[in-house]
N, C-alpha and C. Protein backbone atom coordinates (compact mmCIF):
# COMPACT_ATOMS: atom_id res chain seq x y z
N UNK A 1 58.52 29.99 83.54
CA UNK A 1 59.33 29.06 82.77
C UNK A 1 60.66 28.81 83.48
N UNK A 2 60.89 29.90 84.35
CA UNK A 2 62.53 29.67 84.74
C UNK A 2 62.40 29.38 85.81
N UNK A 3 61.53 28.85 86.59
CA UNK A 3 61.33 28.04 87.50
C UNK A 3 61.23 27.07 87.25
N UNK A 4 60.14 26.25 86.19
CA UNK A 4 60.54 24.86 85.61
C UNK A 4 62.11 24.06 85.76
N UNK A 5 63.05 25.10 84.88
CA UNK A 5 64.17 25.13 84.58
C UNK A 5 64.97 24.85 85.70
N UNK A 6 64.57 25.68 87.32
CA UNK A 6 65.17 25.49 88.22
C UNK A 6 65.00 24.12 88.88
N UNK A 7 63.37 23.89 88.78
CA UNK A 7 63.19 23.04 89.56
C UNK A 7 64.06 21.93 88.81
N UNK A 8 63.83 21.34 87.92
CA UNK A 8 64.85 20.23 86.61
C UNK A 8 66.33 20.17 87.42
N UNK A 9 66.28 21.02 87.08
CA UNK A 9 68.08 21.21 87.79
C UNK A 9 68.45 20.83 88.80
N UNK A 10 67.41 21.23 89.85
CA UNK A 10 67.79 20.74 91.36
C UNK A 10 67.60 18.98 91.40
N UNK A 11 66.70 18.55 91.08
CA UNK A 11 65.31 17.33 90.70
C UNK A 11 67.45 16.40 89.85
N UNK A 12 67.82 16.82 89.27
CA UNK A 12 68.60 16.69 88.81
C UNK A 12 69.80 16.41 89.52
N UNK A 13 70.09 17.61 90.73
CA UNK A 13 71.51 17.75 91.14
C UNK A 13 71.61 16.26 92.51
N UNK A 14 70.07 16.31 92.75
CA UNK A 14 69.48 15.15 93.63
C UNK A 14 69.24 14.33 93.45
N UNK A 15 68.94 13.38 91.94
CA UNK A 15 69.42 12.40 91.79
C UNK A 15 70.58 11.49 91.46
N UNK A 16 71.27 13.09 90.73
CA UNK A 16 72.86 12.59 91.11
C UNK A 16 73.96 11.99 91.87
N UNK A 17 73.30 13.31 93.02
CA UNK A 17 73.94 13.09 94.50
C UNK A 17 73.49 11.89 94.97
N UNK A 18 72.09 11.31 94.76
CA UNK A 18 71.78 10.26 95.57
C UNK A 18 72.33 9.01 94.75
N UNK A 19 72.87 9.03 93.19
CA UNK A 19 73.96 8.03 93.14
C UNK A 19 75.14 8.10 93.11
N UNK A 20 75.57 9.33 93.32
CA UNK A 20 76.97 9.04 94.03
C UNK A 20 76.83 8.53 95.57
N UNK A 21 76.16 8.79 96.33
CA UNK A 21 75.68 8.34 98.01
C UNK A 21 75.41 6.55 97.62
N UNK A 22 74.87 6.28 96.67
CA UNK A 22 74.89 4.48 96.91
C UNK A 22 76.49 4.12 96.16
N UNK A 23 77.30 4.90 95.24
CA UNK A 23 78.22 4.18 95.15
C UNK A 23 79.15 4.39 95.91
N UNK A 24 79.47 5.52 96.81
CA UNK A 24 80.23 5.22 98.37
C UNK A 24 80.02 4.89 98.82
N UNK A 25 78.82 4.34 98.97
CA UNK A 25 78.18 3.24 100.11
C UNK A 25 79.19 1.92 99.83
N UNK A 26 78.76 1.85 98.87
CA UNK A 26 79.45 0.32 97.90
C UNK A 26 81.22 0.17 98.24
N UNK A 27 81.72 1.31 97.88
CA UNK A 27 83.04 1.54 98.12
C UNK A 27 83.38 1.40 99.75
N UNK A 28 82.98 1.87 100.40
CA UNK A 28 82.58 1.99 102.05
C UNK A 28 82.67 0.87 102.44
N UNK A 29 81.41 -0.39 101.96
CA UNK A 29 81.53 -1.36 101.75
C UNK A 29 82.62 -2.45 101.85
N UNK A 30 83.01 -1.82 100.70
CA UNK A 30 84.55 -2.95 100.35
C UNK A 30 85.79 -2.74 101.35
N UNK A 31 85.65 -1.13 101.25
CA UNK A 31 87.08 -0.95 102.32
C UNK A 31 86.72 -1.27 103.81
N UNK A 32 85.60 -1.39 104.31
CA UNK A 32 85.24 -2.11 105.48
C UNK A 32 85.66 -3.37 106.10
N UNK A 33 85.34 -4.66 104.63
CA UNK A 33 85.68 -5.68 104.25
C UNK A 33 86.83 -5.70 104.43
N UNK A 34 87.79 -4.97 103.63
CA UNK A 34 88.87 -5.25 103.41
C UNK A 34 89.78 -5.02 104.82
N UNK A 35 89.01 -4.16 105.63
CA UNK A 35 89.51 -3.54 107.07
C UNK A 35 89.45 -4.82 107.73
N UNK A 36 88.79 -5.88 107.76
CA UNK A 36 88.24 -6.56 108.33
C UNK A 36 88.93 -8.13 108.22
N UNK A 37 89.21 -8.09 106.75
CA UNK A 37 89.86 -9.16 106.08
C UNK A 37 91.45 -9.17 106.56
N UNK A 38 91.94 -7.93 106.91
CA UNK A 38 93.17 -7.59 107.67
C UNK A 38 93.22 -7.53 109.04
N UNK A 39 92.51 -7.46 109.96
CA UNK A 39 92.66 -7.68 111.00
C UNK A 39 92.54 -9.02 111.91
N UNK A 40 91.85 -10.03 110.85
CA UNK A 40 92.03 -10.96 110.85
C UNK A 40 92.85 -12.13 110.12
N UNK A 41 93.38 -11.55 109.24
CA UNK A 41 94.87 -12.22 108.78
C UNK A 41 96.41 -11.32 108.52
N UNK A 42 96.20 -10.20 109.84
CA UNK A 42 96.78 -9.58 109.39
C UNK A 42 98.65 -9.74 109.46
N UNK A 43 98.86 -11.13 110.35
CA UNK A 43 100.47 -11.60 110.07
C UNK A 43 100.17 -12.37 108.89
N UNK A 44 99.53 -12.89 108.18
CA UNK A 44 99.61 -13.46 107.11
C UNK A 44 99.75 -12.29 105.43
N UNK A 45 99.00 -11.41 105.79
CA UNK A 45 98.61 -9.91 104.87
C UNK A 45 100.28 -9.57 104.96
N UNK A 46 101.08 -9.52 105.69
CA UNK A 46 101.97 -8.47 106.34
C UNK A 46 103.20 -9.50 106.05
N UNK A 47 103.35 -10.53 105.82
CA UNK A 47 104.24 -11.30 105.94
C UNK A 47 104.72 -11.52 104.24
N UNK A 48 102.88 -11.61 103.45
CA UNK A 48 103.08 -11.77 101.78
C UNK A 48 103.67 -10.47 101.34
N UNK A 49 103.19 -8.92 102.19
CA UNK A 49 103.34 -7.75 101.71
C UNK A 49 105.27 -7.35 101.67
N UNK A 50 105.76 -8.23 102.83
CA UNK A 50 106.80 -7.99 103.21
C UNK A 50 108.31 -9.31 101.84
N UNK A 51 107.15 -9.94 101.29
CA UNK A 51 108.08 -10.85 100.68
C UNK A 51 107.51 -9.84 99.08
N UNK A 52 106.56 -9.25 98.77
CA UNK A 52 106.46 -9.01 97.72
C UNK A 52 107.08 -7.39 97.49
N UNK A 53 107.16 -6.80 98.69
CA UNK A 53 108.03 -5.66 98.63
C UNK A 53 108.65 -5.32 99.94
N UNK A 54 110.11 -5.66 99.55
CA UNK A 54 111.22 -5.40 100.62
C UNK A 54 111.12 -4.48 101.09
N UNK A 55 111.05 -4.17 102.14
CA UNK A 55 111.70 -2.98 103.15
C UNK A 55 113.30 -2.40 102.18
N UNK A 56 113.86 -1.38 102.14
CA UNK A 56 114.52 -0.81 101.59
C UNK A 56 115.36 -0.13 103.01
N UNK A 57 116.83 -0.78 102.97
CA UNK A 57 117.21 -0.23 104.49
C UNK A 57 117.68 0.94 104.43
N UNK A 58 118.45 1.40 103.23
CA UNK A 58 118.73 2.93 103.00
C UNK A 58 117.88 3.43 102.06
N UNK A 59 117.55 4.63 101.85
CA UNK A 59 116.47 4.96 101.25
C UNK A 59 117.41 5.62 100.22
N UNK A 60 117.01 6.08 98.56
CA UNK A 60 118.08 6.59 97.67
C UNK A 60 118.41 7.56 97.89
N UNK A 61 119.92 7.86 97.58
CA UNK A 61 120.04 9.26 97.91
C UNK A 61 119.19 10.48 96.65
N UNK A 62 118.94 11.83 96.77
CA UNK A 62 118.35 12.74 95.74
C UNK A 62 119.48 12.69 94.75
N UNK A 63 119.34 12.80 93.33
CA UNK A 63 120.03 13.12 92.34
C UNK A 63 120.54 14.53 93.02
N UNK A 64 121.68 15.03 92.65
CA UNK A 64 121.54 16.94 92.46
C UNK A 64 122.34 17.09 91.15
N UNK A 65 121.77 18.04 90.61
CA UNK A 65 122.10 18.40 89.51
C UNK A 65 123.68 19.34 89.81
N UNK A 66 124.78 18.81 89.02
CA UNK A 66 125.68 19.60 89.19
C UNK A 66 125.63 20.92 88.04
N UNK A 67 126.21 21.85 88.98
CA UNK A 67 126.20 23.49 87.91
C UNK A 67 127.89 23.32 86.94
N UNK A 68 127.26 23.21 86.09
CA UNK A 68 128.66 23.38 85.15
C UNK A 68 129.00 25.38 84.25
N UNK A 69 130.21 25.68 84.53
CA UNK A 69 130.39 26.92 84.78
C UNK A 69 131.03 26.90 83.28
């Protein structure tokens, strides 16, 4: 019986795995695309990225907490 049980489980852990393996595929996929979609527009990518978020020429300074005595 507890072999049944094992086999289920494995039969199980393997069809799992084999859909997580097609949806990184999928994901894989897109970021490929998207690798692709940038290297071919990538002064145009870089130019919108640069108007939709500024470069920041000083960076903030850290808060510090002052010790009050």
């Amino acid at each position: 019986m507890a072999n049944t049980n094992v086999r289920k489980s494995i039969q199980n852990k393997i069809e799992s795995l084999g859909k997580e393996i097609e949806n990184l595929q999928g994901e894989l996929k897109r970021w490929e695309k998207i690798a692709a979609d940038y290297e071919t527009n990538s002064e145009s990518i870089d130019l919108i990225l640069s108007i939709q978020l500024p470069e920041k020429a000083e960076p903030k300074a850290k808060k510090s907490k002052a010790i009050v005595a």
